[in-house]
C-alpha atoms as a PDB file:
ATOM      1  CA  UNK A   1      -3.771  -4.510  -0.929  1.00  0.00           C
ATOM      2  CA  UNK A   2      -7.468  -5.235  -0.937  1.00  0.00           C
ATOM      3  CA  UNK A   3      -8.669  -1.815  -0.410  1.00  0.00           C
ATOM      4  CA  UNK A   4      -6.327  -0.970  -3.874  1.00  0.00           C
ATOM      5  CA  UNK A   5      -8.207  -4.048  -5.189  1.00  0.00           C
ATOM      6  CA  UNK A   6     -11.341  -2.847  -3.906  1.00  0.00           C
ATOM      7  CA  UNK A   7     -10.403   1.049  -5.804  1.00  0.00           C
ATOM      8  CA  UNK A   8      -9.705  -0.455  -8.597  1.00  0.00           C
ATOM      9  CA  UNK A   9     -12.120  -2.783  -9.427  1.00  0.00           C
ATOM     10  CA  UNK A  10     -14.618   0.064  -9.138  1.00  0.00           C
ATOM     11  CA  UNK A  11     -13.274   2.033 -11.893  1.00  0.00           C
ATOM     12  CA  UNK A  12     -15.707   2.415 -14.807  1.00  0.00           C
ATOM     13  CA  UNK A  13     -12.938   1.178 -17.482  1.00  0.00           C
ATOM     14  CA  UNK A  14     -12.721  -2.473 -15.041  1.00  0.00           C
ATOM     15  CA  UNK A  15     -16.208  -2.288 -14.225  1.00  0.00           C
ATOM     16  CA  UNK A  16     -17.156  -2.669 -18.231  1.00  0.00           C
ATOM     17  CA  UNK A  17     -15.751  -6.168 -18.014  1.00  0.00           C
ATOM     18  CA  UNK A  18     -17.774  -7.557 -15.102  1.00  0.00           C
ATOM     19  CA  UNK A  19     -20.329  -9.813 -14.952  1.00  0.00           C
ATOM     20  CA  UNK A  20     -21.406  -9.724 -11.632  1.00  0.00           C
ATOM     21  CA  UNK A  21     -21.084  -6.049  -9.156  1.00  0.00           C
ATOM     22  CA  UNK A  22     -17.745  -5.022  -7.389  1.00  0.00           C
ATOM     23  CA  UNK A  23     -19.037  -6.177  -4.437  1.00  0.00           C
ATOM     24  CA  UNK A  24     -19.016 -10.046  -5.439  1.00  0.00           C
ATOM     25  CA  UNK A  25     -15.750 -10.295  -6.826  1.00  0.00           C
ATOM     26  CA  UNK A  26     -14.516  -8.741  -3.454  1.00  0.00           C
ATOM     27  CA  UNK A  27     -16.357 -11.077  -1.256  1.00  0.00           C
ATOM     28  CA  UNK A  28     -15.029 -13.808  -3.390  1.00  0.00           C
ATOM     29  CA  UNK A  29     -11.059 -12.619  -3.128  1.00  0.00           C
ATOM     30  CA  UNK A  30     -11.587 -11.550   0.546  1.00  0.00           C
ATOM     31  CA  UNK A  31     -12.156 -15.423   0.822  1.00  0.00           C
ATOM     32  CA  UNK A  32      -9.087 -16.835  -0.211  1.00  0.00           C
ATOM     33  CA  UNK A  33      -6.971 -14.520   0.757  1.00  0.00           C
ATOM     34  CA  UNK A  34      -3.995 -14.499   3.035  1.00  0.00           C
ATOM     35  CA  UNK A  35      -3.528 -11.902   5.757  1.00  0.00           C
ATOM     36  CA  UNK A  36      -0.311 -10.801   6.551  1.00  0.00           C
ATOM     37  CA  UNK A  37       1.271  -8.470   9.092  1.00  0.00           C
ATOM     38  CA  UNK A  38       3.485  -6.573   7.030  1.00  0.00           C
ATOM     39  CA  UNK A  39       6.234  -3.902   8.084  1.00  0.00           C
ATOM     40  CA  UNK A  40       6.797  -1.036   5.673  1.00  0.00           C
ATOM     41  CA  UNK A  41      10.675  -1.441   5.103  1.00  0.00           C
ATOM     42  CA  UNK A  42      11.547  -0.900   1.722  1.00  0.00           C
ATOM     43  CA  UNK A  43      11.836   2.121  -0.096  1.00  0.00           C
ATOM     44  CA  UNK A  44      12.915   2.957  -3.478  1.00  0.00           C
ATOM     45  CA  UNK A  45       9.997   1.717  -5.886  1.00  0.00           C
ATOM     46  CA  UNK A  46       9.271   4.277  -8.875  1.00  0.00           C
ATOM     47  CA  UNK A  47       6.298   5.701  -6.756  1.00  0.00           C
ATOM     48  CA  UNK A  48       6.390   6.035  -3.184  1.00  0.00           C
ATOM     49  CA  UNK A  49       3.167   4.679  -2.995  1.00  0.00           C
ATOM     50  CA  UNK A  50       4.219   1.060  -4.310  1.00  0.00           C
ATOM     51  CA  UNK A  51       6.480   0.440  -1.691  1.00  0.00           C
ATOM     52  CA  UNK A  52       4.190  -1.707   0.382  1.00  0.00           C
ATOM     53  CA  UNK A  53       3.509  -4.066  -2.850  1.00  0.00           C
ATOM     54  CA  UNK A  54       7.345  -4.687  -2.503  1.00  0.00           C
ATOM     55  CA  UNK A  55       7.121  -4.777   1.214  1.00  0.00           C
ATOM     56  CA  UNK A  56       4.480  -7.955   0.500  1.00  0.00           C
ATOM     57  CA  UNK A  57       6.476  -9.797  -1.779  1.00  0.00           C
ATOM     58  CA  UNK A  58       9.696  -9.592   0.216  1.00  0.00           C
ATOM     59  CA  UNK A  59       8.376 -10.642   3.432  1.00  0.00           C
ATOM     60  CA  UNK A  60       5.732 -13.391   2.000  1.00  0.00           C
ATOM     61  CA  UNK A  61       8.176 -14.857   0.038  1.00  0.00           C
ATOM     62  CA  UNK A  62       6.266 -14.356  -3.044  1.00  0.00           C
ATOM     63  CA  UNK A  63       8.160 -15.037  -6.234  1.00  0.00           C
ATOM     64  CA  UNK A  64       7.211 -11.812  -7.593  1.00  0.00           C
ATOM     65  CA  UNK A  65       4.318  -9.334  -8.892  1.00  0.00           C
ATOM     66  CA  UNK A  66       2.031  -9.432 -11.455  1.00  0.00           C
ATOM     67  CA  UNK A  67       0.846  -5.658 -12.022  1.00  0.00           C
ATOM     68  CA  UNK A  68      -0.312  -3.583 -15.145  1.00  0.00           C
ATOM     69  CA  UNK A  69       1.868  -0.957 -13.228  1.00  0.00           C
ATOM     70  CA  UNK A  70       3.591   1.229 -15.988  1.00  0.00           C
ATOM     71  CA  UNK A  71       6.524   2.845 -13.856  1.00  0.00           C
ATOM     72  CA  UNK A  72       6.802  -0.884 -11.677  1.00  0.00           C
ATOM     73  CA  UNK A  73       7.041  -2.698 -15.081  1.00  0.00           C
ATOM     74  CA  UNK A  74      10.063  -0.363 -16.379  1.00  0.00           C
ATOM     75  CA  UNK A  75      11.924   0.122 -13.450  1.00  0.00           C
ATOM     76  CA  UNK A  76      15.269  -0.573 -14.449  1.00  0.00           C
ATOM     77  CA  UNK A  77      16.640  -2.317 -11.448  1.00  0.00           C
ATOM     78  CA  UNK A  78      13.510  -3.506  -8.947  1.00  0.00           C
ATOM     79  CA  UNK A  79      13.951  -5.888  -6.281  1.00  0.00           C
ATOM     80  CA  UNK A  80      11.737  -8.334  -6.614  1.00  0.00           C
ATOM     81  CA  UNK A  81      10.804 -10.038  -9.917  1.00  0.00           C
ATOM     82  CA  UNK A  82       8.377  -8.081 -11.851  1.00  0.00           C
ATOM     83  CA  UNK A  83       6.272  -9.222 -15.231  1.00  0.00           C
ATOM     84  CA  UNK A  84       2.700  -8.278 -16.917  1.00  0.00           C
ATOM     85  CA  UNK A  85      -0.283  -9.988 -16.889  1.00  0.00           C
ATOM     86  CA  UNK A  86       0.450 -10.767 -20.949  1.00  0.00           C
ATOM     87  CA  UNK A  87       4.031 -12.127 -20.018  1.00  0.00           C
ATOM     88  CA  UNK A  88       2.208 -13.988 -16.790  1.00  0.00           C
ATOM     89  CA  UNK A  89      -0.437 -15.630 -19.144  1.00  0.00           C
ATOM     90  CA  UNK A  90       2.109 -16.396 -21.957  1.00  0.00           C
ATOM     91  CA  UNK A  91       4.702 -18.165 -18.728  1.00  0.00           C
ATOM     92  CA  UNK A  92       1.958 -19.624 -16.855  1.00  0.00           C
ATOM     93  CA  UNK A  93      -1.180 -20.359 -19.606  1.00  0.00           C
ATOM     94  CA  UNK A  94      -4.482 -20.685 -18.090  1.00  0.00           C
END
């Protein structure tokens, strides 16, 4: 998951809304996160490659995912609990 954060956040279209380099916020995340020994198990996500995301919710007992994900967020019947950051910042305000 952090090396898709790590992808990611270097994009140019992210990049434009940084105030500090990549580099920082990854430090920063790398810091509080949680490391996990995951197995890959599931299968059946809209792209093969998103698997693993459901793989980490499933076996961290996370209460769901928070993605921008197009094909996650209309996937008609997922297995874990899936919103948008707008439907994430309208349930949980910050």
């Amino acid at each position: 998951m952090l090396s898709e954060f790590s992808s990611v956040i270097k994009r140019e279209r992210i990049r434009q809304f940084l105030s500090k380099p990549p580099e920082f916020y990854l430090e920063e995340i790398s810091e509080i996160l949680n490391f996990y020994d995951i197995e890959k198990r599931f299968v059946g996500s809209p792209d093969i490659h998103d698997d693993y995301l459901i793989d980490i919710i499933l076996q961290t007992n996370a209460i769901g995912l928070v993605t921008g994900d197009k094909a996650l967020l209309a996937w008609k019947e997922p297995a874990i609990q899936i919103v948008s950051w707008l439907d994430f910042q309208m349930t949980y305000p910050l």
